[in-house]
C-alpha atoms as a PDB file:
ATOM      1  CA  UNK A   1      82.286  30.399-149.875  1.00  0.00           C
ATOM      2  CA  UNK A   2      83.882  29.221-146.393  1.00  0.00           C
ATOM      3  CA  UNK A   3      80.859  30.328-144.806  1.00  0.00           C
ATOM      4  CA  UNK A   4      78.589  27.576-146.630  1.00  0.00           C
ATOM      5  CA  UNK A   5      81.016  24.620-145.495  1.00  0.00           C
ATOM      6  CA  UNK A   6      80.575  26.100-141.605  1.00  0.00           C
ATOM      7  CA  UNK A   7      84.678  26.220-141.710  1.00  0.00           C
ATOM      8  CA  UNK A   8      86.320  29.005-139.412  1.00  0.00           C
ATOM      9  CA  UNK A   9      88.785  30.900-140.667  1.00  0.00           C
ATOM     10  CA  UNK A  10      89.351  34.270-142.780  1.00  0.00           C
ATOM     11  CA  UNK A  11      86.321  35.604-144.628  1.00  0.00           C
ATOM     12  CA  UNK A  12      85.971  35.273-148.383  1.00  0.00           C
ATOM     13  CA  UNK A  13      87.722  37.712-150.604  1.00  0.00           C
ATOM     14  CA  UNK A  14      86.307  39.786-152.638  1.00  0.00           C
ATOM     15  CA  UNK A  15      82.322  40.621-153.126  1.00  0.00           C
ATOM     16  CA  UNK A  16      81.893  37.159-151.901  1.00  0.00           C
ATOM     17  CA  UNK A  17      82.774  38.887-148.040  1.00  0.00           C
ATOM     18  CA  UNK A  18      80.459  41.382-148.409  1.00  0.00           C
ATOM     19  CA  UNK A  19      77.612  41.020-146.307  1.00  0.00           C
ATOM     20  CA  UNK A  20      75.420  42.990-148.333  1.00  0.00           C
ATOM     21  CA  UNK A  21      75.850  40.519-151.485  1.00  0.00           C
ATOM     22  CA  UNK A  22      75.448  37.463-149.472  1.00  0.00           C
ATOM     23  CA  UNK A  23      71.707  39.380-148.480  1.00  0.00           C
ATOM     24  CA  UNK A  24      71.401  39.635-152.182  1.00  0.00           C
ATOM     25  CA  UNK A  25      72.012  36.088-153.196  1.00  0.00           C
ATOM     26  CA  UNK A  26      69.671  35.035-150.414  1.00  0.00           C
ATOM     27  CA  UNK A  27      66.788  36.930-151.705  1.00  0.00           C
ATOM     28  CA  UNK A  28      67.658  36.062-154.970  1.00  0.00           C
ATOM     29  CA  UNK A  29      67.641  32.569-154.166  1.00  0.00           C
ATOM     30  CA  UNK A  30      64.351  32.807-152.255  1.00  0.00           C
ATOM     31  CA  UNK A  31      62.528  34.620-155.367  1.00  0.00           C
ATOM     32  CA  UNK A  32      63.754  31.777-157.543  1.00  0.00           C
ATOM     33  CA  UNK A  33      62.584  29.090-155.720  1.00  0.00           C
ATOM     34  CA  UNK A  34      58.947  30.583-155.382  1.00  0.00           C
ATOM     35  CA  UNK A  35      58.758  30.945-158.819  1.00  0.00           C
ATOM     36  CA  UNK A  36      59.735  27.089-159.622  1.00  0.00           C
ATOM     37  CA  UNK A  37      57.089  25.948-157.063  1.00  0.00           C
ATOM     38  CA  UNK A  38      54.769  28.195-159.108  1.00  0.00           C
ATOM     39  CA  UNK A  39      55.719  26.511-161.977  1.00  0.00           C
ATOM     40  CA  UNK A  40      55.591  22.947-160.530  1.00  0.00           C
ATOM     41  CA  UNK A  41      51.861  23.309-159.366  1.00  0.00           C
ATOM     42  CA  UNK A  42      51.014  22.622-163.184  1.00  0.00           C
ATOM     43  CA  UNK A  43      52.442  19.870-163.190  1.00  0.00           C
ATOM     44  CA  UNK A  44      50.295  16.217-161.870  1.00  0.00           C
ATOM     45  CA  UNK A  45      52.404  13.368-160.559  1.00  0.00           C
ATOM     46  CA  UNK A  46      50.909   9.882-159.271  1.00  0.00           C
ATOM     47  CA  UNK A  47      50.416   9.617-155.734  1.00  0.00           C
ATOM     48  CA  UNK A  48      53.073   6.327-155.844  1.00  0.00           C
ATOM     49  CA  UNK A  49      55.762   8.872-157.198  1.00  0.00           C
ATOM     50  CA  UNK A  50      55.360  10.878-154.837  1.00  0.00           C
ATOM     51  CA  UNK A  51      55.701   8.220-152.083  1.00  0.00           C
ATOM     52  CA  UNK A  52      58.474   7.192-153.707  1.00  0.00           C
ATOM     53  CA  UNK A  53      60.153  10.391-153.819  1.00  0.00           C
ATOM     54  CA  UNK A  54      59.283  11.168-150.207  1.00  0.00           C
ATOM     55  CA  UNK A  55      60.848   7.730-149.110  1.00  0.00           C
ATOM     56  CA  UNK A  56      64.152   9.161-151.056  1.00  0.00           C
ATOM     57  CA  UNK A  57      64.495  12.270-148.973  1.00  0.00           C
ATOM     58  CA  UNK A  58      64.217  10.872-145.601  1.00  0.00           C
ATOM     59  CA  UNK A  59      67.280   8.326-146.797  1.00  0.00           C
ATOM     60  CA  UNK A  60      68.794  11.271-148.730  1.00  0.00           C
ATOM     61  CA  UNK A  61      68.961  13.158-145.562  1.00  0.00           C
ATOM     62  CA  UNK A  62      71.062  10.460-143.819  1.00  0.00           C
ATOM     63  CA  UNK A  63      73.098  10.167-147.067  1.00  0.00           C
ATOM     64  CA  UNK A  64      73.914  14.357-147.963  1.00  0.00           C
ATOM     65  CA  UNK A  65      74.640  14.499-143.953  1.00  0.00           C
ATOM     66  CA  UNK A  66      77.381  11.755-143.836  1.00  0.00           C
ATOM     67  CA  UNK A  67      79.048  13.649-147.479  1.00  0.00           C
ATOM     68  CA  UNK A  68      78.540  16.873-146.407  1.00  0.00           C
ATOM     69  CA  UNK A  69      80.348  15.813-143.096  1.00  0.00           C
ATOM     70  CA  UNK A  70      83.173  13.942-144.662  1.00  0.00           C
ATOM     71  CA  UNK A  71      83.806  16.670-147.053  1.00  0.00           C
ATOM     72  CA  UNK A  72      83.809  19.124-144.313  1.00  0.00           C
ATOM     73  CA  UNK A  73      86.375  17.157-142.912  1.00  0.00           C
ATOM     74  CA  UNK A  74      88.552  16.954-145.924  1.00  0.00           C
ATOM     75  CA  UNK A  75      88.259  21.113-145.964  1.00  0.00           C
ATOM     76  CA  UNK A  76      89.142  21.387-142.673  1.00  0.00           C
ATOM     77  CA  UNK A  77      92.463  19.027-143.418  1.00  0.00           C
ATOM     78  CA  UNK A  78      93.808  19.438-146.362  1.00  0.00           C
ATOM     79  CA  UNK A  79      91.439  22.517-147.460  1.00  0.00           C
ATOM     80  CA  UNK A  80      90.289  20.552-150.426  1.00  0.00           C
ATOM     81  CA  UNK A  81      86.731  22.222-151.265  1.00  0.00           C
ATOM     82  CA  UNK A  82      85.422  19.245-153.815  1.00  0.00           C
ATOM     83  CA  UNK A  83      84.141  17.090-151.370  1.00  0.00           C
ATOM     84  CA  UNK A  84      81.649  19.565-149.199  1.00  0.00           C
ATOM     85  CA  UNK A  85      80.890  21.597-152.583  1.00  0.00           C
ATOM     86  CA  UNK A  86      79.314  18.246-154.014  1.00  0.00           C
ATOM     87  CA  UNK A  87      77.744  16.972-151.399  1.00  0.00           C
ATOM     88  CA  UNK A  88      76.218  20.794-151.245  1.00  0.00           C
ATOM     89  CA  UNK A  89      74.893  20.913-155.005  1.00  0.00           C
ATOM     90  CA  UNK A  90      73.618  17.783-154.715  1.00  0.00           C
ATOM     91  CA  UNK A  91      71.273  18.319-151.660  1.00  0.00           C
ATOM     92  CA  UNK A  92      70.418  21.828-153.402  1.00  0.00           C
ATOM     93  CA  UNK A  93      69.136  19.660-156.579  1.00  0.00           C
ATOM     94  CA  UNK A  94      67.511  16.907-154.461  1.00  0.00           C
ATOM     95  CA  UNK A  95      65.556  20.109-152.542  1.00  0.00           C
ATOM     96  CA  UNK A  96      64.671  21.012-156.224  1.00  0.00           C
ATOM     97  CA  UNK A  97      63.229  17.632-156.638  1.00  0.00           C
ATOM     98  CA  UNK A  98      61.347  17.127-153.519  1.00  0.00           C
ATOM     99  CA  UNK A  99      60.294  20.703-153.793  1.00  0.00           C
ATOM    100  CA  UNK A 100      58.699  19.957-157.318  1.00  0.00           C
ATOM    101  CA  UNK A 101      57.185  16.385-156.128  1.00  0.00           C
ATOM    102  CA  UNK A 102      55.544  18.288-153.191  1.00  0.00           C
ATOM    103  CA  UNK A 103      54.208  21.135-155.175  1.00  0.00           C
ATOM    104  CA  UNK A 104      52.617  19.057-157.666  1.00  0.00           C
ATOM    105  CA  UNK A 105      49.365  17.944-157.780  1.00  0.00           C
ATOM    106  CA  UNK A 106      48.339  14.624-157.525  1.00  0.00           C
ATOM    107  CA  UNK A 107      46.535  12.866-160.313  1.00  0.00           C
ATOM    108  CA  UNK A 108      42.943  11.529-159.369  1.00  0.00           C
ATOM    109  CA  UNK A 109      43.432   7.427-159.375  1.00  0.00           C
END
């Protein structure tokens, strides 16, 4: 778990060390997110939504960079995890979003 918050220090205990798991997760995680952007071009979305939701991750970039940093911060202080683990789920949800409002089609106007 240190390892997603970029913090030095001793590796995670358990299965979550193993280097072979954290392989697994990461082709897990790839399979899963083909599969939703399979799913998402069925979907039809107006071309303004879109825009819209483009405009959001450009400012959403600024925005999960300045949490993610500040919560690394608070990790590397007091090791208090909350911080960078939100800021981390969030941008994982917003990629979610953006993934589905790319993948979509768009309707004809």
């Amino acid at each position: 778990m240190l390892a997603v918050f970029g913090s030095s220090g001793a590796s995670a205990p358990g299965i979550w060390g193993n280097p072979l798991f954290t392989f697994l997760m990461v082709l897990l995680g790839i399979f899963i997110f083909l599969k939703f952007c399979g799913w998402a071009k069925k979907f039809q979305l107006s071309g303004g939504f879109k825009k819209i939701i483009f405009i959001l991750t450009g400012v959403g970039l600024v925005v999960f960079n300045v949490m993610y940093s500040i919560g690394n911060k608070q990790l590397a202080h007091s090791g208090d995890v909350n911080g960078a683990l939100v800021a981390f789920l969030a941008s994982m949800i917003w990629v979610f979003i953006f993934a589905f409002a790319l993948m979509a089609e768009t309707k004809p106007e």
